[in-house]
Protein backbone atom coordinates (compact mmCIF):
# COMPACT_ATOMS: atom_id res chain seq x y z
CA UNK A 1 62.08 -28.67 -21.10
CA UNK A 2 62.43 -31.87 -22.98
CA UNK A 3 64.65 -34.41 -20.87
CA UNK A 4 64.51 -37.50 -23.20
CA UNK A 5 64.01 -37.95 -26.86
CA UNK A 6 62.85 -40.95 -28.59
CA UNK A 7 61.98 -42.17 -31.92
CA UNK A 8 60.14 -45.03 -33.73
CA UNK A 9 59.47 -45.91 -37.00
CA UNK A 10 55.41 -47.42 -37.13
CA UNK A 11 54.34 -49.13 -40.49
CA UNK A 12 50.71 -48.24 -39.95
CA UNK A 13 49.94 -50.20 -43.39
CA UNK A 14 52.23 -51.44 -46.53
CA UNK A 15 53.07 -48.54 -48.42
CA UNK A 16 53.15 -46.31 -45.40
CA UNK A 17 55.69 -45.34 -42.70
CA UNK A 18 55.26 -42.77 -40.08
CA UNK A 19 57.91 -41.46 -37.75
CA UNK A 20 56.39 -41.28 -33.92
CA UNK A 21 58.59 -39.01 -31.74
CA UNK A 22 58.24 -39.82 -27.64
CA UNK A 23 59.32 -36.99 -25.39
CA UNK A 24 59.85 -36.77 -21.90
CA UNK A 25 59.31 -33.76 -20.30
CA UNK A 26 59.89 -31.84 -16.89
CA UNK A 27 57.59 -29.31 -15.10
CA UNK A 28 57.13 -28.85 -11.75
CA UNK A 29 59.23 -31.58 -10.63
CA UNK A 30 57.59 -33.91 -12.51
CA UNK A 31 57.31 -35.45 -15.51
CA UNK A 32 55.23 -36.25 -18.23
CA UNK A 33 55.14 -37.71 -21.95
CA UNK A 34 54.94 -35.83 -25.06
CA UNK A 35 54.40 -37.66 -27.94
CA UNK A 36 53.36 -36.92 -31.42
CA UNK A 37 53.73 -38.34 -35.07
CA UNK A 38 56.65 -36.29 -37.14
CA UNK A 39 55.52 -33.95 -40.12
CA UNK A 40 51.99 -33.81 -39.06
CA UNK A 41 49.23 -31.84 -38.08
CA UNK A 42 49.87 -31.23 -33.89
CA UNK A 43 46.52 -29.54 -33.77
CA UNK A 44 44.55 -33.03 -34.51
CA UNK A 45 44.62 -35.36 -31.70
CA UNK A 46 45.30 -38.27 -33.42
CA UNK A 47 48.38 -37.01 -34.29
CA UNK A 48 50.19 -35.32 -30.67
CA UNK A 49 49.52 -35.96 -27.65
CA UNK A 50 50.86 -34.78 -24.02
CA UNK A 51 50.25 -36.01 -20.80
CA UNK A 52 51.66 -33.63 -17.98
CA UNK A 53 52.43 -34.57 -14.30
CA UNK A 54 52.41 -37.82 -14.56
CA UNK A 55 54.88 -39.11 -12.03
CA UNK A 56 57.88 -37.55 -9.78
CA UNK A 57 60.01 -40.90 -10.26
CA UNK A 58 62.38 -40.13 -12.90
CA UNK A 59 63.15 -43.71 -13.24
CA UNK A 60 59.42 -45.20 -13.75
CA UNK A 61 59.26 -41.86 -16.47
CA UNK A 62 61.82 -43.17 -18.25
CA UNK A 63 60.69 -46.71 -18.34
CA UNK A 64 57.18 -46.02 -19.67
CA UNK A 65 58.81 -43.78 -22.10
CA UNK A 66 61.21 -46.62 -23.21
CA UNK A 67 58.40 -49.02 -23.50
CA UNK A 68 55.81 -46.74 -25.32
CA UNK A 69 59.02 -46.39 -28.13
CA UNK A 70 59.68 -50.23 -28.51
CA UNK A 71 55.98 -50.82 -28.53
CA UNK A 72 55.08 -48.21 -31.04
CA UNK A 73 52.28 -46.87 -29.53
CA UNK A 74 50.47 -44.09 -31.17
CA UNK A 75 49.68 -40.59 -30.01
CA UNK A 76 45.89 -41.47 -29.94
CA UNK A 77 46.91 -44.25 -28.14
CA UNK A 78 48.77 -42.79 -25.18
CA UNK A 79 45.95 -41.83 -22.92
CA UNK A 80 44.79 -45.14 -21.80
CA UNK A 81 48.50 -46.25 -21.87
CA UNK A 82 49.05 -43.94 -19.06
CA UNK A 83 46.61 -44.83 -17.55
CA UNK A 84 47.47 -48.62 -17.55
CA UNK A 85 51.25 -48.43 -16.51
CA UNK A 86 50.50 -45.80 -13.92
């Protein structure tokens, strides 16, 4: 079940932009972050990533969603981000 949706737009060099959708999502009471670059291939890591059970605070979910979106962080990326805020 996705519980929050977010989108950003990443110019990864001049000529090219690449939406990066962030997802929240709930199992097991708690949540985790699904994220993964739009019209791509989900099977390469590089390009999706989801980190489950991350945290039962709905609040602190939301927030490292929120700030993974304004930063623009990439799926590769998210991982070690994860592991930073949390």
């Amino acid at each position: 079940m996705v519980e929050l949706s977010l989108r950003s737009n990443v110019k990864v060099i001049k000529t090219e932009n690449i939406r990066v959708v962030y997802n929240l999502v709930v199992e097991n009471a708690r949540f985790g972050v699904e994220c993964f670059k739009k019209d791509s291939n989900r099977e390469d890591p590089k390009n999706y990533s989801r980190i489950e059970g991350i945290t039962e605070d709905e609040g602190e979910a939301k927030a490292f969603l929120n700030k993974m979106a304004r930063n623009s962080v990439l799926p590769i990326h998210m991982n070690d981000m994860v592991e930073d805020f949390f």
